[in-house]
Protein backbone atom coordinates (compact mmCIF):
# COMPACT_ATOMS: atom_id res chain seq x y z
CA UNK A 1 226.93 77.92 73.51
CA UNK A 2 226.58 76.38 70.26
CA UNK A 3 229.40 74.36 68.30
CA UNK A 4 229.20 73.76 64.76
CA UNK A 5 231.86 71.36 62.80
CA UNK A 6 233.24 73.36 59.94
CA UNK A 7 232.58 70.90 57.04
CA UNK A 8 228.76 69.69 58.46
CA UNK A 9 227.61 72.92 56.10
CA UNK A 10 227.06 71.01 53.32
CA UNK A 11 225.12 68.40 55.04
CA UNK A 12 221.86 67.45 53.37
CA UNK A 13 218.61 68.56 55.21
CA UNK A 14 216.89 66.74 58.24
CA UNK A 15 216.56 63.27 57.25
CA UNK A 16 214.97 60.80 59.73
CA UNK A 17 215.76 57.17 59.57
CA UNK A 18 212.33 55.98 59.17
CA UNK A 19 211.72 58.80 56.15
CA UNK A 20 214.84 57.01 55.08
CA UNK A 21 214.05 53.76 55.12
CA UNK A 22 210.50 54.43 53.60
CA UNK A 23 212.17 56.03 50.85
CA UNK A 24 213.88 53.06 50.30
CA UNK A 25 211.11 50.05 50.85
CA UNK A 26 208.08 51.93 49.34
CA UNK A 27 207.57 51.61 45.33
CA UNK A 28 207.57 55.47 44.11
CA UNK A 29 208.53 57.30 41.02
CA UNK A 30 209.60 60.59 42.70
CA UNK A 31 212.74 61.96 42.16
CA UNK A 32 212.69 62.72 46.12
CA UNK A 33 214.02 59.64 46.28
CA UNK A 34 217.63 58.25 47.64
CA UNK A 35 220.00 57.36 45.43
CA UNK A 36 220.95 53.45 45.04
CA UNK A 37 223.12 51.39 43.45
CA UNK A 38 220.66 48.35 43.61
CA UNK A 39 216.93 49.80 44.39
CA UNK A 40 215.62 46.69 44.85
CA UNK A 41 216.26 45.60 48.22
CA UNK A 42 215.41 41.69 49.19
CA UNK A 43 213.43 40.42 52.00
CA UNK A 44 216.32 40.40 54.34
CA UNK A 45 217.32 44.33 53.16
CA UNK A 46 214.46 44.98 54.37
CA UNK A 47 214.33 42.81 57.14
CA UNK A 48 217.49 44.70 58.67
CA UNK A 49 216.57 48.35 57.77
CA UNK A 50 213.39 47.91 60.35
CA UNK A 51 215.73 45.88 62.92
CA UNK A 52 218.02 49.15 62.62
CA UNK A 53 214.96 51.96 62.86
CA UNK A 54 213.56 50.20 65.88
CA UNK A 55 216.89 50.47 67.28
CA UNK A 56 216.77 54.36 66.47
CA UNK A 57 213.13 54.69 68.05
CA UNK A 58 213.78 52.67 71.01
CA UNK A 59 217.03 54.98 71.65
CA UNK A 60 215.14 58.08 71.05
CA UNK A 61 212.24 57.24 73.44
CA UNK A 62 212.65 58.76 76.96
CA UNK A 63 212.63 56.60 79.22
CA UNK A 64 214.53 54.04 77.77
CA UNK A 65 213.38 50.86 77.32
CA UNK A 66 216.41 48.90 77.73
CA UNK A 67 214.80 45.43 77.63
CA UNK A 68 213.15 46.48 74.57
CA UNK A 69 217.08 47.38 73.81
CA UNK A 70 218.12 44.19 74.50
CA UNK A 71 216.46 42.36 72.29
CA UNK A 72 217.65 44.36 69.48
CA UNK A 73 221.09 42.45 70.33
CA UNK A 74 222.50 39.29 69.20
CA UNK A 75 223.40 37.84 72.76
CA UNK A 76 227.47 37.84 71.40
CA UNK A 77 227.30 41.30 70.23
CA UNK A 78 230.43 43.19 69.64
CA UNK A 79 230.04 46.66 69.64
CA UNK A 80 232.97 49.71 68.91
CA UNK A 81 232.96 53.36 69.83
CA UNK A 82 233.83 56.19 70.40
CA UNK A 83 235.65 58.82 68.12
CA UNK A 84 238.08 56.74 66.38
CA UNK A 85 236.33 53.45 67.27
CA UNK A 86 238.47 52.99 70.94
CA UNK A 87 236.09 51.35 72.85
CA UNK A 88 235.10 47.73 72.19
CA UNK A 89 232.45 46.45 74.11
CA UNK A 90 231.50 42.54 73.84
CA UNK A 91 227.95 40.52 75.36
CA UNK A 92 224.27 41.83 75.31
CA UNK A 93 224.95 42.71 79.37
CA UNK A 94 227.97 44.36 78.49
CA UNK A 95 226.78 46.52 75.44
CA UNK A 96 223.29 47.16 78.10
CA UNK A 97 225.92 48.51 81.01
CA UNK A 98 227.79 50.90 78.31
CA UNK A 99 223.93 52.32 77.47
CA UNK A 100 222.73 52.84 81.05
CA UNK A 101 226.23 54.18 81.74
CA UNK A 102 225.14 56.83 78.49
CA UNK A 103 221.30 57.39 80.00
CA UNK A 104 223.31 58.38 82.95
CA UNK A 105 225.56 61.41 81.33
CA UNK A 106 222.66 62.57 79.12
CA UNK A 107 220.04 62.31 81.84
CA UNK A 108 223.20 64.44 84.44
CA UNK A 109 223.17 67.12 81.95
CA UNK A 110 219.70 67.53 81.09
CA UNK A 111 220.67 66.22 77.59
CA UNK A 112 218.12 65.48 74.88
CA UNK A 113 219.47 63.70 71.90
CA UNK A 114 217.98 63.55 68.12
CA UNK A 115 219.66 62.06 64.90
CA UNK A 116 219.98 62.62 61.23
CA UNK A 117 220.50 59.87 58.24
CA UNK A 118 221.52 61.66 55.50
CA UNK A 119 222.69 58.70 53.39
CA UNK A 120 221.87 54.86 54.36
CA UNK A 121 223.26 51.93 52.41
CA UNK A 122 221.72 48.21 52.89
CA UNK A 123 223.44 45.22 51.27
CA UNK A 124 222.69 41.69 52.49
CA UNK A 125 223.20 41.46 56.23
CA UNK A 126 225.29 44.65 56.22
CA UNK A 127 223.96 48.38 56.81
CA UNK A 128 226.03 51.30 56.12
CA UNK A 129 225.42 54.65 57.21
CA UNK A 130 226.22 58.40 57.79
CA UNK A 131 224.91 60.11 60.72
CA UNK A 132 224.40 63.39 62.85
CA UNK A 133 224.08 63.29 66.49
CA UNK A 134 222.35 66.25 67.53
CA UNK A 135 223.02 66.67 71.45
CA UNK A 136 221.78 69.40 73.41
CA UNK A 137 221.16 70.96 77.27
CA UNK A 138 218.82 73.84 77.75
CA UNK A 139 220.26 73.49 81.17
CA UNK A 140 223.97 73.93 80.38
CA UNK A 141 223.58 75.97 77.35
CA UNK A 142 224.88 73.88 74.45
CA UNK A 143 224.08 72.55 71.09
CA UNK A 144 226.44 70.11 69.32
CA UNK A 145 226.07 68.35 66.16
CA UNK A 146 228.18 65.78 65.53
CA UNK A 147 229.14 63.49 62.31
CA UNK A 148 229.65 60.16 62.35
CA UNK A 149 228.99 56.72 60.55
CA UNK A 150 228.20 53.75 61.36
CA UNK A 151 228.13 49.67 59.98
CA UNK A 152 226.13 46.90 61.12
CA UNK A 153 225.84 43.46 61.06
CA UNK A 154 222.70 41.96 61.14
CA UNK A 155 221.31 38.36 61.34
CA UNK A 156 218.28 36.78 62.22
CA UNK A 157 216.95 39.94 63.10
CA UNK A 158 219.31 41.14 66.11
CA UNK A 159 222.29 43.41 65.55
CA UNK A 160 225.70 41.42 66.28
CA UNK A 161 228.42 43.99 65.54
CA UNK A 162 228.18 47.41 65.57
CA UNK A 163 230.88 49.70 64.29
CA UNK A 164 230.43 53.76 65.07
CA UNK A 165 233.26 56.65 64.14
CA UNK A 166 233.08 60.48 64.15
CA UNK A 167 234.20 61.65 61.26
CA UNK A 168 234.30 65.17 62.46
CA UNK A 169 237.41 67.05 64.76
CA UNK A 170 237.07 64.50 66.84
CA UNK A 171 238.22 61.87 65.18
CA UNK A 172 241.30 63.68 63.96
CA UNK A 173 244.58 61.92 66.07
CA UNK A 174 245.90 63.69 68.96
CA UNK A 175 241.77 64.65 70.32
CA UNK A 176 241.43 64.89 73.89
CA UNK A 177 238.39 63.57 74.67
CA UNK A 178 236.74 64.66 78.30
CA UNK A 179 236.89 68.44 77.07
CA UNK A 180 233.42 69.19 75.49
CA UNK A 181 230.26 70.90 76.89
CA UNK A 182 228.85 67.62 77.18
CA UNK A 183 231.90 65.54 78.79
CA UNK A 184 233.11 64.02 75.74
């Protein structure tokens, strides 16, 4: 089974963070290049774009490293999700239990997970950006891409709040959550 969100069609191609964020930090003249309002990004731009793709490569790596995790966290991190943002998690412990708790209904399924950045926005200690959450099971037969987008706040180099939406069906009021392929 495969389930595609209607309006994800006119999604840029496969984008991986840390293309992304070379893109952004390396001098070039292409015309490959993102689109920015401010190209030049300071130290601490910078800074928080490689705080954010080592958060991306440490979630991507099987097994999890979630000491390696950990660290990525401010220890009085807030963090929201969910579809529309309903779940509000605060602590490094607490935002560690709601990722096992995740390793645990990805690793049940047979679930592999990938994402796309199609369009990432640094300013100061804030990070913007839009992303697909590719989720799959050979074992249960499905394939769902998801959009969402995300903020950050950053300082000295650990993530203390983390905001993540769907902006797809599931986000729309009135979703049942529970009801997917994949539990949610």
């Amino acid at each position: 089974m495969q389930v595609r969100i209607p309006h994800q069609i006119s999604m840029v191609q496969r984008q991986d963070l840390e293309d992304t964020v070379t893109n952004l930090t390396a001098p070039s003249d292409s015309s490959e290049k993102q689109i920015w309002v401010n190209d030049e990004l300071t130290e601490q731009e910078r800074g928080n774009l490689a705080v954010l793709n080592n958060f991306w490569l440490c979630w991507k790596t099987f097994p999890l490293d979630i000491n390696r995790l950990g660290h990525l966290f401010a220890p009085d991190v807030t963090v929201r999700t969910g579809w529309r943002g309903e779940h509000v998690v605060h602590g490094r412990e607490q935002v560690l239990d709601m990722y096992a708790q995740e390793i645990e209904r990805q690793t049940a399924r047979g679930e592999i997970s990938d994402f796309r950045f199609p369009v990432v926005i640094a300013k100061g200690p804030v990070i913007f950006h839009t992303w697909i959450w590719i989720t799959q099971s050979k074992q249960l037969g499905y394939h769902i891409e998801r959009p969402m987008a995300a903020s950050y706040l950053i300082t000295n180099g650990q993530i203390e709040r983390w905001d993540s939406y769907c902006t797809g069906l599931e986000s729309e009021p009135g979703y049942a959550g529970g009801n997917g392929p994949d539990g949610l």
